[in-house]
Protein backbone atom coordinates (compact mmCIF):
# COMPACT_ATOMS: atom_id res chain seq x y z
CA UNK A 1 12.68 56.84 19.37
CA UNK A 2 14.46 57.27 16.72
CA UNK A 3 13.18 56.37 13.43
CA UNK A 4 15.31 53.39 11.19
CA UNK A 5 12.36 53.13 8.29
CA UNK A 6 12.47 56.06 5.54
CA UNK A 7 9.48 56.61 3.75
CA UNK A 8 9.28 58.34 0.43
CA UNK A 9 7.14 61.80 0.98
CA UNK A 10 4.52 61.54 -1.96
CA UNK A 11 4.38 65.31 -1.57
CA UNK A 12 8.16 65.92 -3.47
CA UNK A 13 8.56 66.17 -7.36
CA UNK A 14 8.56 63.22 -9.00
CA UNK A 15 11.38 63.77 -11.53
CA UNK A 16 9.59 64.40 -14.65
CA UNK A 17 7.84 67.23 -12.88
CA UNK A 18 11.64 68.66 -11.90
CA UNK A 19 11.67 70.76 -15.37
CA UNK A 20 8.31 72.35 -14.92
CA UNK A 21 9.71 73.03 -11.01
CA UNK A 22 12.69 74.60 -12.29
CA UNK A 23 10.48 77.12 -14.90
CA UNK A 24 8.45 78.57 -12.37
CA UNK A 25 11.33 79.81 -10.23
CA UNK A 26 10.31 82.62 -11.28
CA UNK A 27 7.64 82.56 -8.35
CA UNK A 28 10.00 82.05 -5.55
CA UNK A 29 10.10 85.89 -4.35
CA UNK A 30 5.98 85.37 -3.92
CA UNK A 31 6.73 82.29 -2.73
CA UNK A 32 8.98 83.06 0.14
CA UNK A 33 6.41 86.07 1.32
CA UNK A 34 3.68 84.17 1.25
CA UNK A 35 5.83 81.77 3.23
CA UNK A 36 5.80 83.91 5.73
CA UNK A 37 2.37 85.48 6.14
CA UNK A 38 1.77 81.04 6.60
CA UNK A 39 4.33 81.18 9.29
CA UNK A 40 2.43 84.34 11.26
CA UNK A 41 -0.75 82.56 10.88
CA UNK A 42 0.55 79.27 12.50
CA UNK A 43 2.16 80.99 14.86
CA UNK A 44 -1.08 82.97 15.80
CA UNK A 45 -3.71 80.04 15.85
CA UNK A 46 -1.04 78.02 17.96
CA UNK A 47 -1.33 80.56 20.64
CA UNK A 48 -4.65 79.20 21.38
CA UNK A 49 -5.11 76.83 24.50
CA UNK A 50 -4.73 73.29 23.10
CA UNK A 51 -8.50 72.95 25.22
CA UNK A 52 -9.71 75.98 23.20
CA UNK A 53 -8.82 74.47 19.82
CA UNK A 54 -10.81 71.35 20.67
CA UNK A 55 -13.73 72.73 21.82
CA UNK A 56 -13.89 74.89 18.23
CA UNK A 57 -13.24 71.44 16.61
CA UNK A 58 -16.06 70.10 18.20
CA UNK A 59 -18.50 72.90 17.39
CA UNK A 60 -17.88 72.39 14.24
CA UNK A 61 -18.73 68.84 13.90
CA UNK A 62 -14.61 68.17 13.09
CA UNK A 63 -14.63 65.31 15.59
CA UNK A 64 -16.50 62.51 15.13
CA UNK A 65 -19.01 61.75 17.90
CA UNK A 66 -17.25 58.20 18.37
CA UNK A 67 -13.60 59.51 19.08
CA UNK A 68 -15.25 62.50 20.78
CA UNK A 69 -16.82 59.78 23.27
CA UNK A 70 -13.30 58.01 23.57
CA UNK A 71 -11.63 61.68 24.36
CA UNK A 72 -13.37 62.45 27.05
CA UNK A 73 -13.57 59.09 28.99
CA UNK A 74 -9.54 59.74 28.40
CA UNK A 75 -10.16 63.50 30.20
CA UNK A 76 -12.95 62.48 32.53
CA UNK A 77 -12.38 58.95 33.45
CA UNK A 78 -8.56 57.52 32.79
CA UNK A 79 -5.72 59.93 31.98
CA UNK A 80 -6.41 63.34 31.82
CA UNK A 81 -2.65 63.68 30.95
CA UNK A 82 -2.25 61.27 28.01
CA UNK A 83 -5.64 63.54 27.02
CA UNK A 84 -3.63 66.46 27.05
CA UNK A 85 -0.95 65.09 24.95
CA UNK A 86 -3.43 63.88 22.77
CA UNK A 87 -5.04 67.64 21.92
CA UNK A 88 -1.61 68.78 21.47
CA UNK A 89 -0.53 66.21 18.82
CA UNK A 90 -3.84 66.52 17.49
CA UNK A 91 -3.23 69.90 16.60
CA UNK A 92 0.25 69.95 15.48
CA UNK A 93 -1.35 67.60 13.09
CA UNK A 94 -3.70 69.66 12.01
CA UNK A 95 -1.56 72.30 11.39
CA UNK A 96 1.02 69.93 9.21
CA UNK A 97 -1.53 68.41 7.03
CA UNK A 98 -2.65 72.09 6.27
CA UNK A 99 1.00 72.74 5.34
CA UNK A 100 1.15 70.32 3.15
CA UNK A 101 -1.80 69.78 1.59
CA UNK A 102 -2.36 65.95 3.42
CA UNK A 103 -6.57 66.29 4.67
CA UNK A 104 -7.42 63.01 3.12
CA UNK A 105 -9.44 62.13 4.74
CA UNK A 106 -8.81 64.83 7.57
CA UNK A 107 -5.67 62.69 9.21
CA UNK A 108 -5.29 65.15 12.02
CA UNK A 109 -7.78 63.19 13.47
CA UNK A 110 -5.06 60.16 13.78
CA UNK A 111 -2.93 62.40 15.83
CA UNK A 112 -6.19 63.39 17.99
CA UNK A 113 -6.71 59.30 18.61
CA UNK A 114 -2.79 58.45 18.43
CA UNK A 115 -2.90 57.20 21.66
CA UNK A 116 -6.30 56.59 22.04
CA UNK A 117 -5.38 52.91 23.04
CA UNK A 118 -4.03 54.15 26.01
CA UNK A 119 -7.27 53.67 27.73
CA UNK A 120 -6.60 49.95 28.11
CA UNK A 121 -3.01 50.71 30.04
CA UNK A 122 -3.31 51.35 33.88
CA UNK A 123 -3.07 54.64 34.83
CA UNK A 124 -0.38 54.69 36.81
CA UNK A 125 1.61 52.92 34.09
CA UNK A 126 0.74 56.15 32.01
CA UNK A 127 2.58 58.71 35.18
CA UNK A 128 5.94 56.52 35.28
CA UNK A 129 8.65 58.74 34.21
CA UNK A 130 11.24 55.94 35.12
CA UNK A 131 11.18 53.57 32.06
CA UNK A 132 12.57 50.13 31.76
CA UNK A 133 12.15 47.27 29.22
CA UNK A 134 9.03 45.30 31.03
CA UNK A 135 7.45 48.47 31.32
CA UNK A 136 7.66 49.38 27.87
CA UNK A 137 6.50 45.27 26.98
CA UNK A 138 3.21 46.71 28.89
CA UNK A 139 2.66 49.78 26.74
CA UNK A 140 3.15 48.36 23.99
CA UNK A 141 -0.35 46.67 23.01
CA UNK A 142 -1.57 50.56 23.46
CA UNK A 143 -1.78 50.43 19.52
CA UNK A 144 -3.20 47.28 18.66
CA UNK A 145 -6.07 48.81 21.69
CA UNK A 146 -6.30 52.13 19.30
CA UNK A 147 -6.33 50.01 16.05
CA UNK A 148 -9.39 48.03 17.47
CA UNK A 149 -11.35 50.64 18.97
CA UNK A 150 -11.36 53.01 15.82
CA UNK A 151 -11.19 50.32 12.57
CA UNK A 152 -14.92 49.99 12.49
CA UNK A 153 -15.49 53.72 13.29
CA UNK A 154 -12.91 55.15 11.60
CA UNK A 155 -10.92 52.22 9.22
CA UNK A 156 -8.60 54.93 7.87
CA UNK A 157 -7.26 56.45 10.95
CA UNK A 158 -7.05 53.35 12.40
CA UNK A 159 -4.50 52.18 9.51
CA UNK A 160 -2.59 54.98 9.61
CA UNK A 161 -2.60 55.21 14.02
CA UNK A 162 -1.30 51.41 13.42
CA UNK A 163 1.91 52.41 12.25
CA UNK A 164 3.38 55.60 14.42
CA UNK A 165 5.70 53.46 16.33
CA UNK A 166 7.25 51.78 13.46
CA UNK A 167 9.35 54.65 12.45
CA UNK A 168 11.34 54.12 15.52
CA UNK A 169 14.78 51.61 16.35
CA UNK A 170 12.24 49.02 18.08
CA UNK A 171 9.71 48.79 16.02
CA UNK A 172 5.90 48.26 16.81
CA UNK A 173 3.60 46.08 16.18
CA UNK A 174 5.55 43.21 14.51
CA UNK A 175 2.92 42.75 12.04
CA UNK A 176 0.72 45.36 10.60
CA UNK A 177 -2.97 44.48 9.85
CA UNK A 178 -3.98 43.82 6.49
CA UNK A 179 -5.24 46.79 4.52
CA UNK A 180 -8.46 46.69 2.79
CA UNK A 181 -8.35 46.27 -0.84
CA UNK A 182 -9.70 49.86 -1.08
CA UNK A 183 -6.64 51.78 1.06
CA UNK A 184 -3.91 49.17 -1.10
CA UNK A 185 -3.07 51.98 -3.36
CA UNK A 186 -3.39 54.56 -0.46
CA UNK A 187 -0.40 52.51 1.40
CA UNK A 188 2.49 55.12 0.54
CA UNK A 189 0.45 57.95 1.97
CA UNK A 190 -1.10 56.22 4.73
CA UNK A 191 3.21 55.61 5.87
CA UNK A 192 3.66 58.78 5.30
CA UNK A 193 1.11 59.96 7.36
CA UNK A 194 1.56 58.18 10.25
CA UNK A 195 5.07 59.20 10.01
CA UNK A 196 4.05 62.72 10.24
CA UNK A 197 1.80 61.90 13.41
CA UNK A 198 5.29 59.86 14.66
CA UNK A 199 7.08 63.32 14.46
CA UNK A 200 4.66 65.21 15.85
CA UNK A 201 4.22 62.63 18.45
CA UNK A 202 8.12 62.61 19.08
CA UNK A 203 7.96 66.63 19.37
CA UNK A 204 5.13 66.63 22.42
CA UNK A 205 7.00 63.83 24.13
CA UNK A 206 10.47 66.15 24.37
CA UNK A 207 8.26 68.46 25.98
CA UNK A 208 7.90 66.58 28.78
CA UNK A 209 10.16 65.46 31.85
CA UNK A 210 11.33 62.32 31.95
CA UNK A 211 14.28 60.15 32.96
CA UNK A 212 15.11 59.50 29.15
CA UNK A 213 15.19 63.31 28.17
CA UNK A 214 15.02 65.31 31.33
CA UNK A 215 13.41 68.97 30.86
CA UNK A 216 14.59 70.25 27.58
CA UNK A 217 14.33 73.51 26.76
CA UNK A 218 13.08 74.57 22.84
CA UNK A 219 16.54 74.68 21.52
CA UNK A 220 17.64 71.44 22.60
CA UNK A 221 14.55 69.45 20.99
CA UNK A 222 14.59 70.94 18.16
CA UNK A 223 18.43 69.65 17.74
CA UNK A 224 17.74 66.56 19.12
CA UNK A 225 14.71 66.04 16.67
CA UNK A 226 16.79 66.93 14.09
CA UNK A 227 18.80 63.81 15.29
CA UNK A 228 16.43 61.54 15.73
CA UNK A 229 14.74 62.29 12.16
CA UNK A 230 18.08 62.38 10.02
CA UNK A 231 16.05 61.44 7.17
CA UNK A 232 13.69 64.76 7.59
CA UNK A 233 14.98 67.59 8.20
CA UNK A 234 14.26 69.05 5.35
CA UNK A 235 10.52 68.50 6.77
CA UNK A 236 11.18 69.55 10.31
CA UNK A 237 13.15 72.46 9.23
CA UNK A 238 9.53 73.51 7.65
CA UNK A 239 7.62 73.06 10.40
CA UNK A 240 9.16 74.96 12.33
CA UNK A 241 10.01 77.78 9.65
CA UNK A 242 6.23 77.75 9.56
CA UNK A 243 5.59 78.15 13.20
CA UNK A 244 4.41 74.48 14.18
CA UNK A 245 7.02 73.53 16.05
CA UNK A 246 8.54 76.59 18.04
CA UNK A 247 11.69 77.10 19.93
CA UNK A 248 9.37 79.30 22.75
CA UNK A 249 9.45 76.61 26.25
């Protein structure tokens, strides 16, 4: 799981902007308080059941009718599980793109439909908790099954739902499809992206028993995902500063 590709955050100063960063220190004090009245409003719309939060997306026409469709032959029909996991990354997602200013085009939707692919893998593959390396050659085409069922749909999320398992020692798929000439200059932000939906993605997965993890409790995973993302820490160290990722469970 744990990532060997860095990828620049487009979000940080570029270095010419480091001067104008450095005059408006002045601002930190406001800064820092209205970092906190962010982290009380994560906190509070993350109390609400992962279900609840969907539903509201839903009403509000967040959720496109085709990955709606997908979702609940996921809840209704296949995996009601890998559904569940898929709400809660969807959210986290949410919640980090409104952090830092990454809704283009609304890429929370990638971590609703992460796993979306999933729908092609048996269903008992999906409740195995003991993992071996034939097991994992099974899973694996989960992404190239998410990357077809959405490019039509949804060509953006599909690009970016491509890449969340190549931030990881094992790398996945091989070969990336070709972006269209109109997401080519989009291609640092699409990585970056999907590595936020790999991290979020990461985050759910510690919550849950398994023979690679056991049952960790909210201390230990947020060490050991500041092990397994060396390269962000700085990032996670945010997220959870703002109330995303919690230490509660």
């Amino acid at each position: 799981m744990r990532p060997n590709l860095v990828v620049p955050n487009p979000l940080l100063p570029k270095p010419q902007n480091v001067l104008a960063l450095t005059q408006g220190l002045f601002l930190l004090p406001l800064t820092i308080l209205t970092g906190c009245a962010m982290a009380v409003a994560y906190t509070e719309c993350l109390k609400k059941p992962a279900e609840q939060w969907y539903e509201i997306m839903l009403a509000t026409d967040n959720v496109p009718c085709y990955l709606a469709n997908l979702l609940r032959s996921m809840r209704d029909r296949h995996h009601p599980g890998t559904f569940g996991h898929l709400l809660l990354v969807g959210r986290l997602c949410y919640y980090m793109g409104q952090l830092t200013g990454n809704e283009i085009p609304n890429f929370w939707l990638a971590g609703l439909g992460h796993d979306i692919g999933k729908l092609g893998i048996p269903a008992s593959l999906l409740d195995e908790k003991n993992w071996c390396r034939a097991k994992d050659a099974i899973m694996r085409p989960h992404v190239m099954n998410g990357y077809n069922a959405l490019v039509e749909k949804l060509p953006f999320i599909a690009h970016i739902i491509v890449r969340h398992h190549r931030f990881q020692l094992d790398p996945y798929p091989e070969e990336l499809p070709a972006l269209p000439e109109k997401y080519a200059r989009l291609e640092e932000k699409i990585n970056w992206l999907a590595k936020m939906v790999a991290i979020a993605d990461c985050y759910d997965a510690l919550h849950r028993d398994n023979d690679r993890n056991g049952l960790l409790n909210g201390h230990q995973i947020q060490k050991k995902m500041l092990v397994l993302w060396p390269n962000d820490k700085p990032f996670i160290g945010e997220l959870y500063a703002a109330g995303i990722f919690t230490t509660d469970g």
